[in-house]
Protein backbone atom coordinates (compact mmCIF):
# COMPACT_ATOMS: atom_id res chain seq x y z
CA UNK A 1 16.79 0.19 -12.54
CA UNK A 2 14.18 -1.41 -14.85
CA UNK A 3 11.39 -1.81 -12.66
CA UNK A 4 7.89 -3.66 -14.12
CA UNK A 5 4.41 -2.86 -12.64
CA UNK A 6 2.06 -5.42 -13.07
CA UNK A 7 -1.10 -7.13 -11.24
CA UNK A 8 -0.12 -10.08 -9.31
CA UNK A 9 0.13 -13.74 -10.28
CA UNK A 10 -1.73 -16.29 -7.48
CA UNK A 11 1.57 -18.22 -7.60
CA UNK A 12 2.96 -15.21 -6.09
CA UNK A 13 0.86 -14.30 -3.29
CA UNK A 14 2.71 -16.16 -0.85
CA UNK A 15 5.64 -14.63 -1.10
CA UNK A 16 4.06 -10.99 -1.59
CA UNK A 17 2.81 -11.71 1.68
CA UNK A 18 6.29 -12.97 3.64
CA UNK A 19 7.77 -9.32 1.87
CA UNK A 20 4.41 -7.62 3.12
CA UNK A 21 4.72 -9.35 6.74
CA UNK A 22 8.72 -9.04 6.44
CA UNK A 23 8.65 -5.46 6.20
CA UNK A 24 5.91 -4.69 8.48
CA UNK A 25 7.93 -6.79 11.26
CA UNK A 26 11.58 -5.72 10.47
CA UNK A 27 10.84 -1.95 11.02
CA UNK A 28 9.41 -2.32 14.05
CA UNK A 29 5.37 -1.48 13.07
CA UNK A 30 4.09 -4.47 14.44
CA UNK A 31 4.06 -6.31 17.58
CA UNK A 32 4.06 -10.15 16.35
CA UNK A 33 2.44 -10.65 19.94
CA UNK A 34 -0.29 -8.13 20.10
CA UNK A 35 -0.72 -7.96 16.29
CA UNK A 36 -0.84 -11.61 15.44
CA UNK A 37 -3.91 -10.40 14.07
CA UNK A 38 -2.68 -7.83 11.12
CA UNK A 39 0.35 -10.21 10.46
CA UNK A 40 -2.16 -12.54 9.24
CA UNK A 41 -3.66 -10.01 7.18
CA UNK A 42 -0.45 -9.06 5.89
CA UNK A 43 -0.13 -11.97 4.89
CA UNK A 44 -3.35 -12.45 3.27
CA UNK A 45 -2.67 -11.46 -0.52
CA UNK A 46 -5.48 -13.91 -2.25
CA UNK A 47 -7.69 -11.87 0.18
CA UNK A 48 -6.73 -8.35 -0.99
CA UNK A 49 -7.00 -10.08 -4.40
CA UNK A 50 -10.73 -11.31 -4.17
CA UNK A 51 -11.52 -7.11 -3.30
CA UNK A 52 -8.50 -4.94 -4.66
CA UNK A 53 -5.82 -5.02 -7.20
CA UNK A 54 -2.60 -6.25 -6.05
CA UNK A 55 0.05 -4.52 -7.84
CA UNK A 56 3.85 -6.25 -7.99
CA UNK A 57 7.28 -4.62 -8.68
CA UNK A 58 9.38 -6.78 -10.32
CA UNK A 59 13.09 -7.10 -11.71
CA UNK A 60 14.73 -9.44 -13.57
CA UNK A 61 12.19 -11.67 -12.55
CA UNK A 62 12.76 -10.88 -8.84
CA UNK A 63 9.31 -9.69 -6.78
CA UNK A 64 10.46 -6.14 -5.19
CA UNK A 65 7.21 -5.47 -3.01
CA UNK A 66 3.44 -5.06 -3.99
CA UNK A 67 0.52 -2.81 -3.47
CA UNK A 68 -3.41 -3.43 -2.88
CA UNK A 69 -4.98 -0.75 -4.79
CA UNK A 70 -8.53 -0.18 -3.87
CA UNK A 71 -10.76 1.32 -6.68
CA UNK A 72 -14.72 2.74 -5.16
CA UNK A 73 -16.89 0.27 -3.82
CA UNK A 74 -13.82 -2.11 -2.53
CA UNK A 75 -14.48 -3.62 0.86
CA UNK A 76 -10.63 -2.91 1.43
CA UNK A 77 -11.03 0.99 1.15
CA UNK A 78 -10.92 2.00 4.60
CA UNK A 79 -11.15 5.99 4.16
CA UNK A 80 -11.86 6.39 1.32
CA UNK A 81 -14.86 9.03 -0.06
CA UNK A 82 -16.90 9.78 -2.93
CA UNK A 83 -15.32 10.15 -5.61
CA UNK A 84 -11.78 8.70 -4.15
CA UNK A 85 -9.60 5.63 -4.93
CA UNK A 86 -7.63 4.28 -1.85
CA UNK A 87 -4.24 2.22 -1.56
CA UNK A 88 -3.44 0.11 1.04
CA UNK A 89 -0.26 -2.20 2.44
CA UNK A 90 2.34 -0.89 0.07
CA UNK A 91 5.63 -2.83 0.71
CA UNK A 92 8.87 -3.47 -0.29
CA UNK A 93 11.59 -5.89 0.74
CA UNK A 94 14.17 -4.56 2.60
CA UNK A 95 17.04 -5.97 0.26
CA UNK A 96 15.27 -4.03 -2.51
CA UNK A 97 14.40 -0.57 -1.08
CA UNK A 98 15.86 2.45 -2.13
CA UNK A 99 15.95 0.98 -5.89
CA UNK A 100 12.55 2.97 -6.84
CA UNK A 101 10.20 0.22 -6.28
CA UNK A 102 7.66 1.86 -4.01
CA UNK A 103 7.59 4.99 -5.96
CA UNK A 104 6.63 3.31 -8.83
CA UNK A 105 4.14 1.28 -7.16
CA UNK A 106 2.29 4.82 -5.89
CA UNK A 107 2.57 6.16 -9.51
CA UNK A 108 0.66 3.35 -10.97
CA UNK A 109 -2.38 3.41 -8.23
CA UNK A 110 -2.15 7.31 -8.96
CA UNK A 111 -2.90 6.21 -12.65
CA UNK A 112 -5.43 3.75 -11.84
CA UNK A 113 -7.12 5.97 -10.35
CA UNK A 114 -7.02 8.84 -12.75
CA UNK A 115 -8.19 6.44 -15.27
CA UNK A 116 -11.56 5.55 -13.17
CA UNK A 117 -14.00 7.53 -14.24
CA UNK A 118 -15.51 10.41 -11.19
CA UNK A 119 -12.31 9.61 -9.35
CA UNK A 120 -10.31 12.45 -8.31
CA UNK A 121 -8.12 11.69 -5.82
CA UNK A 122 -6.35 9.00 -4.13
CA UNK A 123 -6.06 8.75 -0.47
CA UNK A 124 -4.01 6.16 2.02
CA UNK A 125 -3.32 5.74 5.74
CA UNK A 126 0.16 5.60 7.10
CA UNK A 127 2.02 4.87 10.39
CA UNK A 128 4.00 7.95 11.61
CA UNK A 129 7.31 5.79 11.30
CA UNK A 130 6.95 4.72 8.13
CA UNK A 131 9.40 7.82 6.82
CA UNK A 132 10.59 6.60 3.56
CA UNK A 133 7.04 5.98 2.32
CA UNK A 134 6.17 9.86 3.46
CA UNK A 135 8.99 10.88 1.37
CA UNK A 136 7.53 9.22 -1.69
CA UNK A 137 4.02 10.74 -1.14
CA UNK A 138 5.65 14.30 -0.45
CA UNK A 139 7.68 13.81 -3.73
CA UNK A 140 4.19 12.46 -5.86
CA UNK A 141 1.99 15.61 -4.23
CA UNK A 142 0.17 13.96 -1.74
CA UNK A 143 -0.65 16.05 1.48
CA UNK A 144 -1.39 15.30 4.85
CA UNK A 145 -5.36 15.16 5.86
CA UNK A 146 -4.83 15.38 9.68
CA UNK A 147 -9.11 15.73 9.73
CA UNK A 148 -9.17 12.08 8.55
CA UNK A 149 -6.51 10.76 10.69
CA UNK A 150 -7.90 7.31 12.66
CA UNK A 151 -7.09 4.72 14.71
CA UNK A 152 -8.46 0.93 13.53
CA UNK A 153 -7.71 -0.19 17.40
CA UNK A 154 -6.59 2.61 19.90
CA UNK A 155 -3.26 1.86 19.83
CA UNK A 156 -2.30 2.14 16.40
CA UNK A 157 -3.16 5.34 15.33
CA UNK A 158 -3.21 6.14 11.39
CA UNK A 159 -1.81 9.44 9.21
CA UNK A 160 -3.53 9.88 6.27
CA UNK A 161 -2.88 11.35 2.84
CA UNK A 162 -4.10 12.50 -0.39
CA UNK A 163 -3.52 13.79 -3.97
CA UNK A 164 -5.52 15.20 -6.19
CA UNK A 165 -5.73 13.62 -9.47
């Protein structure tokens, strides 16, 4: 499949955020009652946009999922260290996964980061259900950081990841 990476257009944030919210929801990762919260961050892309780059996969014209990637300094890094580059809410519809779309989404933060100069390495967060997104990080040479693991509230506790550069 013939999948295009490219930052996202503001007339698309809406509907980056329904696939973002979509696919929190549908695999079970959110409570829509005690996470009304993070749903409305989810759904927030104009707000990832004003502190990250929001990253689209596209085909034929058809948004596949998207990707806040979080250079240094960006109020959206949430682990991130010296000299590290952090993604964050990578996504992708359900009717589009298994197509390549959030593989190539992690392959272009990996080379936004490599092309930031003093960054050498990329790290995320993860929920421990979120399998098919491990498997893409395994595949791209990302390893677990169990030190760094976290929990934003107690009950949601966070994996983390990272690859050197």
């Amino acid at each position: 499949m013939d999948i295009t990476i490219r930052a996202a257009l503001p007339a698309e944030y809406e509907e980056l955020g329904e696939i973002t919210a979509r696919a929190y929801l549908d695999d079970g990762l959110l409570d829509p009652e005690a996470n009304g919260f993070y749903l409305t961050v989810l759904r927030d892309v104009a707000g990832r946009a004003a502190d990250a780059e929001v990253l689209v996969a596209t085909h034929d014209g058809q948004l596949l999922g998207g990707v806040a990637f979080a250079a240094p300094g960006s109020r959206l890094a949430e682990i991130a260290g010296p000299h590290e580059a952090e993604f964050r809410m990578l996504a992708v519809s359900p009717a589009a996964r298994g197509r390549g779309a959030g593989e190539a989404l992690v392959r272009a933060c990996m080379d936004r980061a490599r092309a930031l100069e003093g960054v050498t390495h990329l790290v995320l967060s993860t929920k421990a259900a979120m399998l098919g997104a491990h498997r893409i990080y395994g595949r791209l040479g990302f390893t677990r950081t169990p030190e760094r693991d976290w929990a934003p509230v107690p009950a949601v506790p966070l994996l983390t990841y990272r690859v050197e550069l």
